[in-house]
Protein backbone atom coordinates (compact mmCIF):
# COMPACT_ATOMS: atom_id res chain seq x y z
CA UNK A 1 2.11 -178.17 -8.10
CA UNK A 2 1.73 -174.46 -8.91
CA UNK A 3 -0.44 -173.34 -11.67
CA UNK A 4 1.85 -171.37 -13.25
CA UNK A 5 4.49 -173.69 -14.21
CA UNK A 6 1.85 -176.00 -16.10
CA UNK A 7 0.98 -172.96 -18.22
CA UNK A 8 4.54 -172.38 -19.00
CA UNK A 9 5.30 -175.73 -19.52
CA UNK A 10 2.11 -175.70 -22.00
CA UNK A 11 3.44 -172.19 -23.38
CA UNK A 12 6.91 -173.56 -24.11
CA UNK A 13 5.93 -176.86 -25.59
CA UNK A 14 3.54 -174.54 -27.85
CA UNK A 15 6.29 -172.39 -28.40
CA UNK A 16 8.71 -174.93 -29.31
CA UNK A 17 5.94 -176.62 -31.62
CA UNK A 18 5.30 -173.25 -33.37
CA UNK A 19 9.18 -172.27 -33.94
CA UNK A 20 9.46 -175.80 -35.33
CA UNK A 21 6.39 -176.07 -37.99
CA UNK A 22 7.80 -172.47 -38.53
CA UNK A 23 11.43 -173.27 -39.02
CA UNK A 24 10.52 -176.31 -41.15
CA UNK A 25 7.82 -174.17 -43.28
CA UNK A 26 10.17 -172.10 -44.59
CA UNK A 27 12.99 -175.08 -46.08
CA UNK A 28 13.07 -175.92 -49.52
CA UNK A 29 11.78 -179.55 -48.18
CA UNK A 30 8.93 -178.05 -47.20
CA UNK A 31 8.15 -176.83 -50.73
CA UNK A 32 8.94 -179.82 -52.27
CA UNK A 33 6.51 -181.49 -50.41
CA UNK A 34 3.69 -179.03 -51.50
CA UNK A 35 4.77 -178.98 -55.02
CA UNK A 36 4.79 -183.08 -54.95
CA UNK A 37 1.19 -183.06 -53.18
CA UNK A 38 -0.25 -180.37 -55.61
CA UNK A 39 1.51 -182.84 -58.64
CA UNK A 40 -0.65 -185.48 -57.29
CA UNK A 41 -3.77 -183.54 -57.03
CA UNK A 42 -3.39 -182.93 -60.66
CA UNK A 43 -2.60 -186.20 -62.00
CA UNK A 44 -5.52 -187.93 -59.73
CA UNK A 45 -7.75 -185.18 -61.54
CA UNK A 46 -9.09 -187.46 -64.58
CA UNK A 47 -9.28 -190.71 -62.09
CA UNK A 48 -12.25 -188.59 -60.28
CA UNK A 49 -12.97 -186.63 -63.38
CA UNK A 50 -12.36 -183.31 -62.25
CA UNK A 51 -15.53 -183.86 -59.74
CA UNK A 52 -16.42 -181.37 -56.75
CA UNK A 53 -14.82 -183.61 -53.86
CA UNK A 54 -11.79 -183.57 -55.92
CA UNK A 55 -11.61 -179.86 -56.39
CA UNK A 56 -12.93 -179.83 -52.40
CA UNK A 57 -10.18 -181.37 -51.16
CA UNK A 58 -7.17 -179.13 -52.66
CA UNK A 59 -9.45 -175.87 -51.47
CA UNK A 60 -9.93 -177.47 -47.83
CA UNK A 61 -6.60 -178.54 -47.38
CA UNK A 62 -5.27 -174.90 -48.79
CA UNK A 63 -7.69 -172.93 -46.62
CA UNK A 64 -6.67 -174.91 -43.27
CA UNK A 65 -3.12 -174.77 -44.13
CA UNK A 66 -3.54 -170.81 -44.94
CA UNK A 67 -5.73 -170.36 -41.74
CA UNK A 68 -3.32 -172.15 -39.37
CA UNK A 69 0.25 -170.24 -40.75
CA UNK A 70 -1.19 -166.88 -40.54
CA UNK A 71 -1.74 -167.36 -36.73
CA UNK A 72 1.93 -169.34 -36.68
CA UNK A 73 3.55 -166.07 -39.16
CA UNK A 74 1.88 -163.06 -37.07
CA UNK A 75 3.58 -165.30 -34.06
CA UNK A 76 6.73 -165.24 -35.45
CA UNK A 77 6.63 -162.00 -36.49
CA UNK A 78 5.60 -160.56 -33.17
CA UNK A 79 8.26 -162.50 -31.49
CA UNK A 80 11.43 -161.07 -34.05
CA UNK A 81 10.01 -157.86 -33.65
CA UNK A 82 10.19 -157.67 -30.06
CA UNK A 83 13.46 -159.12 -30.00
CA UNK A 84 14.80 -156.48 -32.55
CA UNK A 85 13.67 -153.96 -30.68
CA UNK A 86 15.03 -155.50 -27.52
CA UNK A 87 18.22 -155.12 -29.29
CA UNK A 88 17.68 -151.79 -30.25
CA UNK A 89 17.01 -150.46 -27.01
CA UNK A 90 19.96 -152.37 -25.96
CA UNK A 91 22.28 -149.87 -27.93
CA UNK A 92 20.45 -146.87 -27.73
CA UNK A 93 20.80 -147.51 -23.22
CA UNK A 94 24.21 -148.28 -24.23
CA UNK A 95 25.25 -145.19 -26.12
CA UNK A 96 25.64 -142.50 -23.93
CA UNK A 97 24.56 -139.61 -26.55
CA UNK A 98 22.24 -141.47 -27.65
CA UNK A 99 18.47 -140.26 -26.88
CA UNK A 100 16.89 -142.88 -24.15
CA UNK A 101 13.37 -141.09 -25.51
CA UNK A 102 13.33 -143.54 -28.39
CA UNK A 103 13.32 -147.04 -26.18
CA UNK A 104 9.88 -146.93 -25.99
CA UNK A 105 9.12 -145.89 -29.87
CA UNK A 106 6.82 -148.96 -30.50
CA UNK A 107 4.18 -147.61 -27.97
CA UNK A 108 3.74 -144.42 -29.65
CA UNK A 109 0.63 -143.13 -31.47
CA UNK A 110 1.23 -142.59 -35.29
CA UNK A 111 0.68 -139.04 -35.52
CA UNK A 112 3.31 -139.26 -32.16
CA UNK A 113 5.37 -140.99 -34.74
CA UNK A 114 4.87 -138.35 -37.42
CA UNK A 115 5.94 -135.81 -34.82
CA UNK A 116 9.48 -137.53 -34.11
CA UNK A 117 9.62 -138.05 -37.85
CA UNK A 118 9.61 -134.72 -38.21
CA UNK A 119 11.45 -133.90 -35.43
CA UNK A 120 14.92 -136.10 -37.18
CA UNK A 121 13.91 -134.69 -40.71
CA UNK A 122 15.04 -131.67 -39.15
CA UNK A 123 18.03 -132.63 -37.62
CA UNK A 124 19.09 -134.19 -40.88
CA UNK A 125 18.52 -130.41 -42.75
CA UNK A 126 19.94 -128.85 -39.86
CA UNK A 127 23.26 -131.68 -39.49
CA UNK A 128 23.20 -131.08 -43.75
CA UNK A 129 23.85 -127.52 -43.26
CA UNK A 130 26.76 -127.64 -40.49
CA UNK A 131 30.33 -127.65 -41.17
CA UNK A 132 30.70 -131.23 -40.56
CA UNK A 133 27.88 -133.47 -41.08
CA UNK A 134 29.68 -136.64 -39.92
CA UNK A 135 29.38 -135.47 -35.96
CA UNK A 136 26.53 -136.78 -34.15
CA UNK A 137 24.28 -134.35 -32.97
CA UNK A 138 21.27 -134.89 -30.65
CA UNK A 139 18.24 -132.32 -32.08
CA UNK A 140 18.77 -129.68 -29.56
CA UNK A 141 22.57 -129.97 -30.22
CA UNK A 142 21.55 -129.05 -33.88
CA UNK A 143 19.26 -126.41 -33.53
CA UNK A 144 21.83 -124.96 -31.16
CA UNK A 145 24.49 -125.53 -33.35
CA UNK A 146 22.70 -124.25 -36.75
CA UNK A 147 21.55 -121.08 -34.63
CA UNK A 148 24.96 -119.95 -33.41
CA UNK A 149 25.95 -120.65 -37.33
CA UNK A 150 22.78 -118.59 -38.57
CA UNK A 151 23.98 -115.77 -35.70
CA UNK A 152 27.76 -116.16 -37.19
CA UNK A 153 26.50 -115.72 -40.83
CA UNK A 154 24.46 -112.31 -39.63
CA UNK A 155 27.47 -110.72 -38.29
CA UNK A 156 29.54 -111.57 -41.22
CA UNK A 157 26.86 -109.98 -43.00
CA UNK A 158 26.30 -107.11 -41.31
CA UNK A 159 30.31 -106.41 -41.24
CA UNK A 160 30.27 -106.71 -45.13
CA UNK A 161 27.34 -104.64 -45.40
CA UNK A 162 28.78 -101.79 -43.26
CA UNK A 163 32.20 -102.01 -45.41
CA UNK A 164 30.54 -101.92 -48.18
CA UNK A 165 28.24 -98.84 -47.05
CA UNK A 166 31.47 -97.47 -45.85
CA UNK A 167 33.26 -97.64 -49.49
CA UNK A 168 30.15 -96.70 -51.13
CA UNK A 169 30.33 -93.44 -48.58
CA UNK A 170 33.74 -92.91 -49.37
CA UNK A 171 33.31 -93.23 -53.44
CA UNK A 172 30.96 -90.56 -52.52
CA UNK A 173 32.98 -88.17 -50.53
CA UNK A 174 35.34 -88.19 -53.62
């Protein structure tokens, strides 16, 4: 027998055990049933005249409960997350102008983060200020793009400020 399969077989009967108390956590069944036991709490509150046990009992039974779905949450959690990104990557390696620099987003440091944050804040101001900002645009496309405009917008410039010289030195010839 090799020792790996009896950890997966452990791993997937734990798995399916967590995805179940999970899955049956969140139903409106499951709510039900803490509303009814918290009802009886209450109305067995004068039979043991409000004593410590009684109140003991609801705040053990809370705190285990509480203790044991954080772990069985954070799993959860863990496990949608890396199946969204999963997906995720999945388009961004299937779109070929896509960057492939963002498949591995989730390992990067925060202020690596704040960089590329910064980094697409740009490329929005810069896809804002092109002609069409429905065209996809990778950053350096943009900059590119929003340079050649800038360069563009100089010449027209400069031709309107050399007519305009030239009218101004032709008012004055007159």
């Amino acid at each position: 027998m090799n020792p790996n399969e009896d950890i997966k077989d452990k791993s997937s009967a734990f798995e399916r055990m967590s995805t179940a108390i999970i899955n049956f956590s969140a139903t409106s069944a499951m709510f039900g049933i803490a509303m009814a036991l918290i009802i009886i709490w209450m109305v067995t509150g004068p039979i043991f005249a409000y004593s410590n046990t009684w109140l003991l009992i609801v705040n053990t039974g809370t705190s285990i409960i509480t203790f044991l779905m954080v772990f069985l949450i954070q799993r959860s959690q863990n496990k949608e997350s890396i199946a969204v990104q999963l997906k995720l990557n999945e388009l961004i390696a299937a779109n070929n102008s896509a960057s492939n620099r963002l498949l591995n987003i989730q390992d990067l440091s925060e202020n690596e983060l704040k960089t590329l944050y910064e980094h697409y804040r740009k490329l929005v101001e810069l896809t804002q200020q092109a002609p069409s900002n429905t065209q996809s645009h990778s950053v350096e496309e943009a900059i590119t793009l929003n340079e050649e405009l800038d360069a563009a917008q100089k010449v027209e410039d400069d031709e309107l400020a050399a007519v305009k010289k030239a009218e101004k030195d032709k008012a004055t010839e007159e």
